[in-house]
Protein backbone atom coordinates (compact mmCIF):
# COMPACT_ATOMS: atom_id res chain seq x y z
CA UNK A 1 123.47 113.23 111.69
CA UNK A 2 121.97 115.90 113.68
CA UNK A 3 118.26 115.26 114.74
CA UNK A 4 115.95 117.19 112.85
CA UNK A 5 112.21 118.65 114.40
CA UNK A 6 109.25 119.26 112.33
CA UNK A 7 105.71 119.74 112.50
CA UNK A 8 102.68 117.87 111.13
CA UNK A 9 100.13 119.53 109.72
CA UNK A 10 98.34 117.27 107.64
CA UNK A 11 98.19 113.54 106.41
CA UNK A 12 97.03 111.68 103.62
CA UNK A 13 96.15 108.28 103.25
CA UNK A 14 94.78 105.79 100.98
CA UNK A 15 95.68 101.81 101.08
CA UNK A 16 93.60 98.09 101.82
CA UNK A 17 90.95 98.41 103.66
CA UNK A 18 91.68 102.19 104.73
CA UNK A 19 89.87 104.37 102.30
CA UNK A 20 91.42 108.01 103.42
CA UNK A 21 92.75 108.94 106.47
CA UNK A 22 89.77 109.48 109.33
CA UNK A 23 88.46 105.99 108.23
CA UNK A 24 92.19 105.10 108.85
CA UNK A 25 92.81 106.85 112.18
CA UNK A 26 90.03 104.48 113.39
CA UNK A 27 91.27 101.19 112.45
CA UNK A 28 95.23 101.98 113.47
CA UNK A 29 93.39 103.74 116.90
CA UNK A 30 91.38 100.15 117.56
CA UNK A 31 88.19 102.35 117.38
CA UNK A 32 87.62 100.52 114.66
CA UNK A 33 88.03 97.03 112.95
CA UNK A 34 90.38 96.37 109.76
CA UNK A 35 88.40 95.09 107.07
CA UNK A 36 91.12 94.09 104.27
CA UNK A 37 89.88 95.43 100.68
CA UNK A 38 91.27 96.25 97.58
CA UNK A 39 92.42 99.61 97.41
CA UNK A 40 89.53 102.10 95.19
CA UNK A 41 91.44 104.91 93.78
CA UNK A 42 89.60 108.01 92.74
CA UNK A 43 89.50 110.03 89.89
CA UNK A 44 91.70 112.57 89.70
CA UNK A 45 89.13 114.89 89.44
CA UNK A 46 91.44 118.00 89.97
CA UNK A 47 93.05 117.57 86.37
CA UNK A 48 92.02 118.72 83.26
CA UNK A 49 90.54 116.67 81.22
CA UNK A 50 93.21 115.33 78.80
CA UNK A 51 95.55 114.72 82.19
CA UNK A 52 92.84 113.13 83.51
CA UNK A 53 92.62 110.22 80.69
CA UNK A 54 96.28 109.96 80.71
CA UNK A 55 96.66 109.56 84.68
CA UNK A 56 97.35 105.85 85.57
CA UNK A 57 97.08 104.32 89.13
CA UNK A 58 100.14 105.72 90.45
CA UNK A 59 99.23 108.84 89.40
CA UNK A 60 95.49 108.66 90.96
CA UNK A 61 96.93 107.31 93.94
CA UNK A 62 99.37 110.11 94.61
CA UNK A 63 97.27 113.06 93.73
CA UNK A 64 94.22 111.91 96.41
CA UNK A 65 96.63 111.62 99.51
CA UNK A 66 98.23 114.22 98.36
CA UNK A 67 95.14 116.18 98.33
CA UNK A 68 93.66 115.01 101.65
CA UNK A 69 96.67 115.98 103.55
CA UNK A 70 97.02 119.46 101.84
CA UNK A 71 93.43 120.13 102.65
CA UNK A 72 93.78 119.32 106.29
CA UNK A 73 96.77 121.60 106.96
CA UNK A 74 95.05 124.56 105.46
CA UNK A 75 97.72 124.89 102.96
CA UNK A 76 97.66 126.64 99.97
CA UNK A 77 98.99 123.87 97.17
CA UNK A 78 100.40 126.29 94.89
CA UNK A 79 102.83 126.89 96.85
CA UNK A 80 103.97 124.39 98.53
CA UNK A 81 107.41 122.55 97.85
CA UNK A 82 107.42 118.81 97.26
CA UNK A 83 109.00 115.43 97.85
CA UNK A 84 107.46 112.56 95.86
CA UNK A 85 109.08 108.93 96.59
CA UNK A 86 108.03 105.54 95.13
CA UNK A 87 110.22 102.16 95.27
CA UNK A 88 109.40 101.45 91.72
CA UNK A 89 106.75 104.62 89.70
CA UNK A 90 104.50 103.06 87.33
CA UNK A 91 104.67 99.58 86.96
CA UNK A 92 101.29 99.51 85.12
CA UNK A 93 103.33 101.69 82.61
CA UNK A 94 106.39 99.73 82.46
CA UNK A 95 104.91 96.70 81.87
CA UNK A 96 102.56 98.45 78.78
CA UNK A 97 106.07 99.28 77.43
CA UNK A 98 107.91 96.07 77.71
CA UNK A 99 104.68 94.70 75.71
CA UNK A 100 105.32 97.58 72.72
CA UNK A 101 108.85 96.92 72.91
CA UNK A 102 108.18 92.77 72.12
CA UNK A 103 105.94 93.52 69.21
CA UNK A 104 107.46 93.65 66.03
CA UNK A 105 106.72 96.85 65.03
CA UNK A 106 108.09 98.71 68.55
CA UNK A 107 105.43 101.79 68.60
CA UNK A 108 105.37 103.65 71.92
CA UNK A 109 102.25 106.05 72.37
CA UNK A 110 103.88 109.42 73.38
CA UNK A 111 101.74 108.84 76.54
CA UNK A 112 103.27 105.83 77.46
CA UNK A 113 106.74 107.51 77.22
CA UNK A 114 105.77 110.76 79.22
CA UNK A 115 104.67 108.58 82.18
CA UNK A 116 107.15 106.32 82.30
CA UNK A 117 109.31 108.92 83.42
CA UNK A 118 109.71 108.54 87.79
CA UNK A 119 108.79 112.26 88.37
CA UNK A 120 105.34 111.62 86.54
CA UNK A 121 103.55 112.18 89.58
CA UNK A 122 104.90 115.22 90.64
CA UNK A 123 104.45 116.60 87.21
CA UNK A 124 100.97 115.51 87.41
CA UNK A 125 100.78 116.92 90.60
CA UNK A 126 102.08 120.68 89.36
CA UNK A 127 99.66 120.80 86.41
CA UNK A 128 97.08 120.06 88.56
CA UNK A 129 97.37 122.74 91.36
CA UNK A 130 99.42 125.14 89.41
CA UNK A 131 102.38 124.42 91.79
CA UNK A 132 105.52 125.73 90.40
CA UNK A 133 107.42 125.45 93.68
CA UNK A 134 110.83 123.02 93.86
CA UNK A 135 109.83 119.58 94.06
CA UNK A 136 112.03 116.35 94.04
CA UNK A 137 111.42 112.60 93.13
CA UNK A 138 113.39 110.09 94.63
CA UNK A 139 113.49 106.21 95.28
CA UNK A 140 115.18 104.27 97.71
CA UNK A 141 113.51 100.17 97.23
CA UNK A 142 111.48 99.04 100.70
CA UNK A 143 113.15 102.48 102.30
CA UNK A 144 111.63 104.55 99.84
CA UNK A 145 109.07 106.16 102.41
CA UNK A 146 112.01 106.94 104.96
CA UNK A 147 114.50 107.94 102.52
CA UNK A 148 111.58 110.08 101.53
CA UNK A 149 110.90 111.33 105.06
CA UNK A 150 114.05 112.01 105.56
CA UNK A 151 114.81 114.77 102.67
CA UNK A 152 111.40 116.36 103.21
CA UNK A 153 112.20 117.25 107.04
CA UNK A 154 115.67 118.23 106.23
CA UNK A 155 114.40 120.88 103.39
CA UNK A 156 111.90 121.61 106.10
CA UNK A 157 114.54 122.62 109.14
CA UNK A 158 117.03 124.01 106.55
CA UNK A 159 114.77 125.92 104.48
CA UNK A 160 112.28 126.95 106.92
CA UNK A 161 109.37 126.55 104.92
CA UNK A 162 106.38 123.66 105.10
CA UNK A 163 106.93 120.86 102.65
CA UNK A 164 104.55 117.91 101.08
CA UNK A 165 105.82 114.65 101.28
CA UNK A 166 103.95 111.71 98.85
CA UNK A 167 104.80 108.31 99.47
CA UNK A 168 102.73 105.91 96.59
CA UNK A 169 103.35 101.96 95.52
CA UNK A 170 100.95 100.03 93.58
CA UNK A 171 101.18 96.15 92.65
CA UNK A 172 102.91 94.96 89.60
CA UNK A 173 101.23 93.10 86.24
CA UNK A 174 102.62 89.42 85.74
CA UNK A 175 105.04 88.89 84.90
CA UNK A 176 106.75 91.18 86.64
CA UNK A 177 104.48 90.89 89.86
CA UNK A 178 106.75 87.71 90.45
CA UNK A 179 109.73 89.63 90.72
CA UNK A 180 108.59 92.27 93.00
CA UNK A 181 105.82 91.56 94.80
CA UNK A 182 103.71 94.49 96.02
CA UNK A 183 100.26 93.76 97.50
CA UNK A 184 98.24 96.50 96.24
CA UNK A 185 98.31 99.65 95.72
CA UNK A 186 99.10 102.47 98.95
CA UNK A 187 100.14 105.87 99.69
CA UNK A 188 100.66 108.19 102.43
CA UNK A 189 101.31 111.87 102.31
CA UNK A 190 102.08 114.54 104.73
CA UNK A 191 102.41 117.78 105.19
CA UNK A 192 105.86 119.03 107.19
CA UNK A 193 106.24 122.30 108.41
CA UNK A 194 108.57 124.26 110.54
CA UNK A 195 107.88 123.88 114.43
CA UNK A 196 107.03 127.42 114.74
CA UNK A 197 104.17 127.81 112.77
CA UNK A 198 102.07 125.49 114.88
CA UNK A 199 98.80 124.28 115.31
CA UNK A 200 100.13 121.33 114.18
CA UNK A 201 98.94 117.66 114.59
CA UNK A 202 102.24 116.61 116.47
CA UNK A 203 106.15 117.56 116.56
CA UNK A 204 108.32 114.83 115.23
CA UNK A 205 112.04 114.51 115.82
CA UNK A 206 113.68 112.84 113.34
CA UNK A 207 117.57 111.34 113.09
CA UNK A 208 119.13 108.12 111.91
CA UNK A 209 119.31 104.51 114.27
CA UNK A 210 120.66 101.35 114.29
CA UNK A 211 117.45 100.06 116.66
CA UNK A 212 115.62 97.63 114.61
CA UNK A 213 112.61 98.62 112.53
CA UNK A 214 109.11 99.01 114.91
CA UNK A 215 106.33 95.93 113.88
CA UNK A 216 102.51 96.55 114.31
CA UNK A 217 100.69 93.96 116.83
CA UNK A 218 97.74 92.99 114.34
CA UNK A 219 98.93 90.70 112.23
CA UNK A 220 96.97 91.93 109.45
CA UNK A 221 98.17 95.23 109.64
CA UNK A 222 102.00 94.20 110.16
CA UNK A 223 101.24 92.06 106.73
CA UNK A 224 100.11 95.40 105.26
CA UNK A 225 102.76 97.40 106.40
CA UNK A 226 105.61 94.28 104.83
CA UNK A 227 103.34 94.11 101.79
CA UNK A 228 103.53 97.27 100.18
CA UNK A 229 106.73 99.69 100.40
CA UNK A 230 105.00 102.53 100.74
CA UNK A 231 103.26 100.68 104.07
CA UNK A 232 106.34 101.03 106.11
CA UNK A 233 104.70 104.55 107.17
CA UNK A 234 102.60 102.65 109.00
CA UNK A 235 104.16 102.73 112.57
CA UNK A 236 104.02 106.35 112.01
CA UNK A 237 100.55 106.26 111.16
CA UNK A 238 99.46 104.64 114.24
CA UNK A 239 101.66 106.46 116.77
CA UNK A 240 99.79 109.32 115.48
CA UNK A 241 96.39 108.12 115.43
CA UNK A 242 96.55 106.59 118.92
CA UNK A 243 98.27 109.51 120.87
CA UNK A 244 100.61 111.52 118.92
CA UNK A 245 103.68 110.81 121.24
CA UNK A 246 106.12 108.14 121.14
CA UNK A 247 108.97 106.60 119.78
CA UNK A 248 109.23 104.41 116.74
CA UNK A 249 111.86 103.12 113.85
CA UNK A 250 111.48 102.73 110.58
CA UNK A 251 112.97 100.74 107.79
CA UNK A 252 115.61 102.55 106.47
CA UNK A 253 119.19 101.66 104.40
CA UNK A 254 122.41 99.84 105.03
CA UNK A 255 121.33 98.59 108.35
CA UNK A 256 120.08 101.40 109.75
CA UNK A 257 116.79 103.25 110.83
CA UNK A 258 114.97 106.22 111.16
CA UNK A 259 114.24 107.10 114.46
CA UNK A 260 111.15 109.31 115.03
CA UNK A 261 110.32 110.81 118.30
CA UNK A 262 106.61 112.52 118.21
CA UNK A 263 105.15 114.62 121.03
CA UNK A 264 101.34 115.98 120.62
């Protein structure tokens, strides 16, 4: 494929132990130490009311990174297109439905149904900002965040217009946690923007690699970043938070990778 360049403008982030993204600039910068914690998720305080009882995890997760890294780029939501990508949605959800679904009597809450659906979140997301620009859900398993990457700077360099990219994964319920294990809940969102409408927090180059996927030193952090599928960002993370420029891979399909080349 032919390498694509973007611009960051913004990121969002919200995981273990890294409660937003200064606090997690720090720790993946070593100006800080990584204290492991259960992820706190807001509440989605920019819904209206009867969205806001209805949002699960996923949904909470989602709408505060994507949040943070809207309000760092000085973007206007409303009009800003979207690409939401989670390995699995809401397994909170699913699981709530496989329980109806063993009862005898079968009854689904309408809410239930509505947010079982894997664009939930970006749904979620419209109502709440009164976005009505294009905005696409995907899934890809443990390359979810790449796959994710991927089709947000390609909309952004065909296009020519910025572009929000959410990345959230949260931990199953038993029984299904033993099928998929997730470690907690984690997102990461950016904002991705044509080169020439800079200030912008770095340039990334973007293509496709057979190079193996980049690890993190601190074993506690590479844990993280295995743990969770939405984690995999984290090379990215830390290239930016240390000094913007550099060359990493990450986890992508089939073998392959997705090489990203940043400059400050």
């Amino acid at each position: 494929m032919t390498a694509l360049t973007v611009a960051i403008e913004g990121v969002g982030l919200l995981g273990p132990g890294l409660c937003g993204w200064p606090a997690g600039r720090a720790v993946l910068s070593d100006a800080a130490p990584y204290e492991p914690a259960r992820t706190l998720l807001p509440a989605p305080e920019v819904l209206p009311p009867a969205e806001r009882r209805r949002a699960g995890r996923v949904i909470k997760l989602a709408l505060a990174v994507g949040a943070e890294a809207v309000r760092e780029s000085g973007r206007d939501p409303r009009s800003l297109a979207s690409v939401f990508t989670s390995s699995g949605g809401d397994g909170d959800n699913c699981h709530e439905i496989c329980v109806a679904l063993a009862d005898a009597q079968r009854l689904i809450s309408p809410t239930r149904f509505h947010n079982a659906v894997h664009n939930a979140a970006a749904g979620y997301w419209s109502i709440a900002c009164g976005c009505t620009a294009p905005s696409n859900t995907l899934s890809a398993y443990d390359a979810s965040f790449a796959a994710g990457l991927l089709e947000a700077a390609t909309q952004v360099a065909q296009e020519s217009r910025p572009v929000l990219l959410v990345a959230y994964d949260a931990d199953y319920p038993p029984p299904l946690q033993s099928h998929r294990r997730i470690q907690d809940a984690f997102g990461v969102s950016l904002v991705l923007a044509p080169v020439a409408e800079a200030p912008s927090l770095a340039r990334m180059r973007v293509g496709l690699s057979q190079e193996a996927s980049s690890r993190l030193e601190r074993p506690e952090l590479e844990a993280l970043r295995l743990g969770t599928p939405a984690a995999r960002a984290l090379p990215l993370l830390a290239l930016l938070a240390q000094s913007g420029s550099g060359s990493i891979h990450l986890d992508y399909l089939q073998g392959r990778s997705l090489a990203l080349e940043l400059t400050a």
